[in-house]
Structure formats: C-alpha cells, structure tokens
C-alpha atoms as a PDB file:
ATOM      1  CA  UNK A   1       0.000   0.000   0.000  1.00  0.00           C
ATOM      2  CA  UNK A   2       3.093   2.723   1.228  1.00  0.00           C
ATOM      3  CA  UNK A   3       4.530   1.440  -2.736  1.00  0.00           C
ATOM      4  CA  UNK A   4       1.618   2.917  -4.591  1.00  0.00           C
ATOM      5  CA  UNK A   5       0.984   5.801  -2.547  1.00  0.00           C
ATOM      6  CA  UNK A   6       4.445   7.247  -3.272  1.00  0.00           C
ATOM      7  CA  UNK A   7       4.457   6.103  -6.773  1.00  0.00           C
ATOM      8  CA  UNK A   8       1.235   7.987  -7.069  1.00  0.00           C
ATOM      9  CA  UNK A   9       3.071  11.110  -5.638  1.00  0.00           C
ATOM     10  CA  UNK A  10       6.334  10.682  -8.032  1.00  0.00           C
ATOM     11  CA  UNK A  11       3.788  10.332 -10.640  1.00  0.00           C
ATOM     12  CA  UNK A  12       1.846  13.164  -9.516  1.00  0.00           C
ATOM     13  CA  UNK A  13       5.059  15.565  -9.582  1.00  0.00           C
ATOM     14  CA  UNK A  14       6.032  14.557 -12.688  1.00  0.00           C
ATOM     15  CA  UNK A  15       2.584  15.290 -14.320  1.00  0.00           C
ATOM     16  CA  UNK A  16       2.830  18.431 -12.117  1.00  0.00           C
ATOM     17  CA  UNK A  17       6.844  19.575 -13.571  1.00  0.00           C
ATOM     18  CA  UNK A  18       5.290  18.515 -17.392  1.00  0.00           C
ATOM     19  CA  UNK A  19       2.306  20.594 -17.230  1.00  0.00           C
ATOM     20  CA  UNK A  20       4.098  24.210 -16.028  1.00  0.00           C
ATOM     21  CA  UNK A  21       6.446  23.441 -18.727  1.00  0.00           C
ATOM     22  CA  UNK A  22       4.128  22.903 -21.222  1.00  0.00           C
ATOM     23  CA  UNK A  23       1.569  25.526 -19.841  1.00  0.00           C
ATOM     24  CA  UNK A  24       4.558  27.798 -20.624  1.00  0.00           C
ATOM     25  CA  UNK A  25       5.589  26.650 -24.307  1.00  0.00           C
ATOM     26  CA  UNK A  26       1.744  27.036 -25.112  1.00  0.00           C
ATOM     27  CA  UNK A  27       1.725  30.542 -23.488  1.00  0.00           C
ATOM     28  CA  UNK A  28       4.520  31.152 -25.494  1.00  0.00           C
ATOM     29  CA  UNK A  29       3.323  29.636 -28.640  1.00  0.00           C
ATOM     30  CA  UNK A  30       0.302  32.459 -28.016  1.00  0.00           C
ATOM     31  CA  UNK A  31       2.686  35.312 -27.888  1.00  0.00           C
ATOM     32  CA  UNK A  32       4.183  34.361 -30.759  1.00  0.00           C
ATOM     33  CA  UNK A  33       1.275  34.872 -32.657  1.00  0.00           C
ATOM     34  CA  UNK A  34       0.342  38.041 -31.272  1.00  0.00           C
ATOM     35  CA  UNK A  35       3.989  38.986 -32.239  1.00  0.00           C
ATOM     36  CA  UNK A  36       3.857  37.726 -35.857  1.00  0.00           C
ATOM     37  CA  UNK A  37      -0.100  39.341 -35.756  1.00  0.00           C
ATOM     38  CA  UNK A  38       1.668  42.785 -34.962  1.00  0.00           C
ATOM     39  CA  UNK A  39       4.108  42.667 -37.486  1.00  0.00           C
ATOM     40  CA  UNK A  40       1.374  41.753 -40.257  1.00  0.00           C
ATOM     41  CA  UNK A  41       3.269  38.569 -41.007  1.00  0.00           C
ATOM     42  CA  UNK A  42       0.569  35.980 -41.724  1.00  0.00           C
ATOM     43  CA  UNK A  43       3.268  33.062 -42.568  1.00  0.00           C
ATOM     44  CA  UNK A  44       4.194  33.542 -39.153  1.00  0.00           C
ATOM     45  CA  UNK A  45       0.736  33.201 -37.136  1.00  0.00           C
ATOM     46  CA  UNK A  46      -0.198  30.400 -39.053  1.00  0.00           C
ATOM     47  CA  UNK A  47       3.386  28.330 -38.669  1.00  0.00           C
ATOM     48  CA  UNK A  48       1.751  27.003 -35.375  1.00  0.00           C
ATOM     49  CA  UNK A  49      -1.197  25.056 -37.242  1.00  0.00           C
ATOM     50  CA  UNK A  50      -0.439  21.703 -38.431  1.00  0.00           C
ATOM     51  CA  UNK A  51      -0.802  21.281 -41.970  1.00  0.00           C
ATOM     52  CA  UNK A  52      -4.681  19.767 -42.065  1.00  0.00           C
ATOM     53  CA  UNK A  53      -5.636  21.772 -38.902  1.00  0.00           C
ATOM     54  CA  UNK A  54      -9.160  23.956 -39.363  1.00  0.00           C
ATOM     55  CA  UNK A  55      -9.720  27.274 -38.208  1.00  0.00           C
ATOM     56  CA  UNK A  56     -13.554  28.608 -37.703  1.00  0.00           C
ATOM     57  CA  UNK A  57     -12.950  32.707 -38.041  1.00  0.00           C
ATOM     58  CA  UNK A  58     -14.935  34.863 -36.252  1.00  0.00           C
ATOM     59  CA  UNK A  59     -17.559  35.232 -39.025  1.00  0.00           C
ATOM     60  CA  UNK A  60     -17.877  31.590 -38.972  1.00  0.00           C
ATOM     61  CA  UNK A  61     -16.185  30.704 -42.467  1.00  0.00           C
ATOM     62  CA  UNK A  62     -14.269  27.470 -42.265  1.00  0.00           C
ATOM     63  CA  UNK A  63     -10.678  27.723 -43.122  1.00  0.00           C
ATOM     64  CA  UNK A  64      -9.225  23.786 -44.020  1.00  0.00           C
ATOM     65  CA  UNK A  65      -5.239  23.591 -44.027  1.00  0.00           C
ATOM     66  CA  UNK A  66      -2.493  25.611 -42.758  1.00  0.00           C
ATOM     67  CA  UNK A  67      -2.132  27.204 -46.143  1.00  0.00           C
ATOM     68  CA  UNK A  68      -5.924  28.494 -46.278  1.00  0.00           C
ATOM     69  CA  UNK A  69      -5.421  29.789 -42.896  1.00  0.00           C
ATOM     70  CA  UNK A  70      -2.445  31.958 -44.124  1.00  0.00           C
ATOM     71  CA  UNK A  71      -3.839  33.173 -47.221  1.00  0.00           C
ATOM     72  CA  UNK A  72      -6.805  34.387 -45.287  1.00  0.00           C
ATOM     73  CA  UNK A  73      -4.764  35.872 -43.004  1.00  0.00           C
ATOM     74  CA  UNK A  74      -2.940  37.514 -45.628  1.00  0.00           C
ATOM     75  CA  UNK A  75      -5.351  38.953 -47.070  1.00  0.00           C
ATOM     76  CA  UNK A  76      -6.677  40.440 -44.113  1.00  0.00           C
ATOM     77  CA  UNK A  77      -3.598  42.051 -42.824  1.00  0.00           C
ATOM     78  CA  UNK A  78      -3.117  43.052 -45.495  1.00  0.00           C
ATOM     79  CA  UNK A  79      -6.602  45.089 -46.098  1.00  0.00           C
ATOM     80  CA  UNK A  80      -8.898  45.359 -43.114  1.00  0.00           C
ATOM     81  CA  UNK A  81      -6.665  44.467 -39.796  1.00  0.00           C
ATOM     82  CA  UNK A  82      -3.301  46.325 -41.564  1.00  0.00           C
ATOM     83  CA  UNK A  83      -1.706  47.931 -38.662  1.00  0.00           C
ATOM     84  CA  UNK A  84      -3.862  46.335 -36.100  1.00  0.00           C
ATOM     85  CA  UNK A  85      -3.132  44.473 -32.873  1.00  0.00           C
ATOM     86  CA  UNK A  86      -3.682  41.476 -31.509  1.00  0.00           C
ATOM     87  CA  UNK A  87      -3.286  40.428 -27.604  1.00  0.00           C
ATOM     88  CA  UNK A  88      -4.161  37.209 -26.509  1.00  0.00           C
ATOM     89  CA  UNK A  89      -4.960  36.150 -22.610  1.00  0.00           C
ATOM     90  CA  UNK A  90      -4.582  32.576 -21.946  1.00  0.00           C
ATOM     91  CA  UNK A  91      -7.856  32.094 -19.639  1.00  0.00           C
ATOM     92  CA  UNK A  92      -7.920  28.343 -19.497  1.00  0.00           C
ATOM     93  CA  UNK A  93      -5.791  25.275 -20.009  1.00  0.00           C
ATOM     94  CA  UNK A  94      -7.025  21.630 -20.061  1.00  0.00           C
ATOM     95  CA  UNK A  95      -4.887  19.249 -20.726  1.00  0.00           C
ATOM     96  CA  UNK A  96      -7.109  15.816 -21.780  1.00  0.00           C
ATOM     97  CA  UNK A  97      -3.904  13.958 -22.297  1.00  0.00           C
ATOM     98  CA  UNK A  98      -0.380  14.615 -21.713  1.00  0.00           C
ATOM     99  CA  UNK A  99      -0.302  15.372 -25.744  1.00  0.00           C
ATOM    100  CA  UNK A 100      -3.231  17.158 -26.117  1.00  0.00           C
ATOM    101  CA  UNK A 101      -4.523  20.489 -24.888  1.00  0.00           C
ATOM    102  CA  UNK A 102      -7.964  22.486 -25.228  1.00  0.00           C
ATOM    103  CA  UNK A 103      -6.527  25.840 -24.657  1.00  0.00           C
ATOM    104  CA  UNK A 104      -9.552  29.045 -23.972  1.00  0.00           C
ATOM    105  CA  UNK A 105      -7.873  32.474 -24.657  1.00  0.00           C
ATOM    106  CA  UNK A 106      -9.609  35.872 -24.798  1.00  0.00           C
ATOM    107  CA  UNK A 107      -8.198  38.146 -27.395  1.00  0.00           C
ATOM    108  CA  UNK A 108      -8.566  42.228 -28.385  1.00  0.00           C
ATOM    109  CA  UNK A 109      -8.161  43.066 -31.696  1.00  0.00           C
ATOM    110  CA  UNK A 110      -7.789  47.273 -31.999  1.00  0.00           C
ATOM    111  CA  UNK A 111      -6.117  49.110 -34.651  1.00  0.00           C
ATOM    112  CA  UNK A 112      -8.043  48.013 -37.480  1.00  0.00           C
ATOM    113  CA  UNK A 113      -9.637  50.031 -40.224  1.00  0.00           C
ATOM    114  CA  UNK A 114     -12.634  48.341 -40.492  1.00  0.00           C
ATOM    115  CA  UNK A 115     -14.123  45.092 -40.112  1.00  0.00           C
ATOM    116  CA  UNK A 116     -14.897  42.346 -42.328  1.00  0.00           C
ATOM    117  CA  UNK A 117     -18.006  41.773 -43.930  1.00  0.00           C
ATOM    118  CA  UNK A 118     -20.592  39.972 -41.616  1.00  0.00           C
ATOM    119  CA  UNK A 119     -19.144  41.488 -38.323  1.00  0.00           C
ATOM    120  CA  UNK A 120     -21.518  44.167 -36.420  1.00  0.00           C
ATOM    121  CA  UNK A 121     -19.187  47.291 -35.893  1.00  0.00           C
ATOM    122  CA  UNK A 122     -18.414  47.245 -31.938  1.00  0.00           C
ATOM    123  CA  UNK A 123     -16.325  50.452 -31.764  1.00  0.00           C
ATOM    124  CA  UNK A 124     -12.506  50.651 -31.409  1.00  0.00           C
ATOM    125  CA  UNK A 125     -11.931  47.222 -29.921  1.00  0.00           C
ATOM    126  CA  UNK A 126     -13.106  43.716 -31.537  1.00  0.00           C
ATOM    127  CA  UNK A 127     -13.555  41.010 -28.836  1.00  0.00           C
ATOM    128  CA  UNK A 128     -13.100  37.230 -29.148  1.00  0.00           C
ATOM    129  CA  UNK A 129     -13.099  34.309 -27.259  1.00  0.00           C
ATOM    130  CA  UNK A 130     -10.776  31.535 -29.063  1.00  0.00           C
ATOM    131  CA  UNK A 131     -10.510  27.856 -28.741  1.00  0.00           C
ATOM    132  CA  UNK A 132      -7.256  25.967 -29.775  1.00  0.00           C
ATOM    133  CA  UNK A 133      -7.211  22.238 -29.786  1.00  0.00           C
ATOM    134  CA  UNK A 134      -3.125  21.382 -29.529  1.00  0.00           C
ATOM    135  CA  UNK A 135      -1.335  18.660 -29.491  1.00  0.00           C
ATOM    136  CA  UNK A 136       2.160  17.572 -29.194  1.00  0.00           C
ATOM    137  CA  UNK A 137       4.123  16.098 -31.635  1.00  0.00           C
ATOM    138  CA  UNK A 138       7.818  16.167 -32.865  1.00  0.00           C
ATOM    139  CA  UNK A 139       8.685  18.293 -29.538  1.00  0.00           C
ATOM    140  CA  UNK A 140       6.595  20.958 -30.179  1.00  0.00           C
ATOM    141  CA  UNK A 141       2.658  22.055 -29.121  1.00  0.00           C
ATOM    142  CA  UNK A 142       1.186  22.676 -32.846  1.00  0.00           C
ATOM    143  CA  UNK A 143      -2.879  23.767 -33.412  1.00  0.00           C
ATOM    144  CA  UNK A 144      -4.917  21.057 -34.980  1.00  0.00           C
ATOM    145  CA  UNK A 145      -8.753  23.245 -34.396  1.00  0.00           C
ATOM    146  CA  UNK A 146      -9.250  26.591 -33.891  1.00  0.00           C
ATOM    147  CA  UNK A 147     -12.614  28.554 -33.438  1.00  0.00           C
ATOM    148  CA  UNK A 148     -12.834  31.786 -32.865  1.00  0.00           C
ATOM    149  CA  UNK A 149     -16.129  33.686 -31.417  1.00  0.00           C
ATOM    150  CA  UNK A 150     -17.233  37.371 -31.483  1.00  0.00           C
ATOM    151  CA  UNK A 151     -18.156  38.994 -27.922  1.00  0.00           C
ATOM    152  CA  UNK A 152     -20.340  41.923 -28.270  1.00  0.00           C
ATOM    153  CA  UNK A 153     -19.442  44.878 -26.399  1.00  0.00           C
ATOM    154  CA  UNK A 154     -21.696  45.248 -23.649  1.00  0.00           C
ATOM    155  CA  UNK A 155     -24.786  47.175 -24.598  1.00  0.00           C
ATOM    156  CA  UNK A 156     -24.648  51.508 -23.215  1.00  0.00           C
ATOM    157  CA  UNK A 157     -26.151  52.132 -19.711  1.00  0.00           C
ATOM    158  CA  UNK A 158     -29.442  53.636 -20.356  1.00  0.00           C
END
C-alpha cells in the first residue's frame, strides 16, 4: 500500500513539472502569434497550425489547411486588420492527455480600419473568445482546431 501511494506522488510531480512546462511553451506559442499578428506577417501566425488543422474565423467561415489559414490571413492584414493588434490572454488550459490540450484564450483586436463583412461594428476594440485544440508532436505544441467567437461589447447604460 506505502509502494503505490508514493508512486502515485512521483507520478503526480512529474505530471505536475510537465504541465508548467508545457503551460509555458503554449503561453509562449500564443505570444508568438500576437507577435507575428503585430508585425502583419501571416506566414508567421499560421506556422503554429499543423498542416490539415481547421480554423472557424470569427464570421464563422471554415478555413481547411495551414495554407488556407495563411492566405486568409494575408489577405486580411493586409486590407482590413493592416496595422492592427492582436493580444491574446490565456484564460484556461485543459490538458485531456499529456499530448493534447484544449486551450480558452480571450483576445482584443484594436487598430483596425474596419471590419470584415458579416461582423456588427463594436467600436474601437473587436472582442473574441478563441478555442485551440493542440497537441504535441515532434517536440513541439502545434494547433490542430481553432474557433474563434465574437463577444459583443456590452450594450450603453441607459
């Protein structure tokens, strides 16, 4: 009985020391693309998606491979979002395995000069609630699913 106990501790620890460390690369993996974001470097933000993963934008369009993700991207920071920021919060971190991660971040977007077609204008700030599915291959966190959702601002006091 003493055997398992501490075996369940070591065990514990270890799953414990993995976790921080890969609560950290993930944190960093979201900096990253607010960095690459910033610079208007779409190659950049989408170097973190495998190459089948899917992305659901905020206007709901469905975005299949890495490569559609970064032309659409692209072409956004390119038009609407030149110039614009990004800053991601990570909010929540679930790790269902020790290779795979549902990761919640909240996310401004301001900057912008205008938004795309299909989004209600919500002033100087656009605010989204994204949902990365990761998982860990080849020593690396990578994004496999992605879905992004618009928060409205919250409506004037009256």
């Amino acid at each position: 009985m003493l055997v398992s106990a501490v075996v369940v501790g070591v065990s514990a620890d270890l799953h414990s020391q993995t976790s921080t460390r890969d609560e950290s690369a993930i944190e960093q993996i979201l900096s990253g693309m607010d960095d690459a974001w910033n610079r208007g470097d779409a190659k950049a933000w989408a170097s973190c998606f495998v190459p089948d993963a899917e992305l659901i934008d905020v206007a709901g369009a469905i975005l299949e491979g890495r490569d559609a993700i970064e032309r659409r991207n692209a072409v956004l920071l390119g038009d609407v979002f030149k110039g614009s920021h990004l800053a991601q919060k990570l909010r929540r971190l679930r790790f269902l395995r020790s290779d795979v991660a549902v990761v919640d971040a909240d996310a401004e977007l301001y900057g912008y000069q205008s938004l795309p077609k299909g989004l209600p204008a919500s002033g100087a700030v656009l605010t989204v609630r994204l949902r990365y599915v990761m998982v860990y291959q080849n020593d690396k966190w990578w994004i496999v699913a992605s879905q992004n959702t618009y928060v409205p601002p919250p409506p004037s006091p009256q």
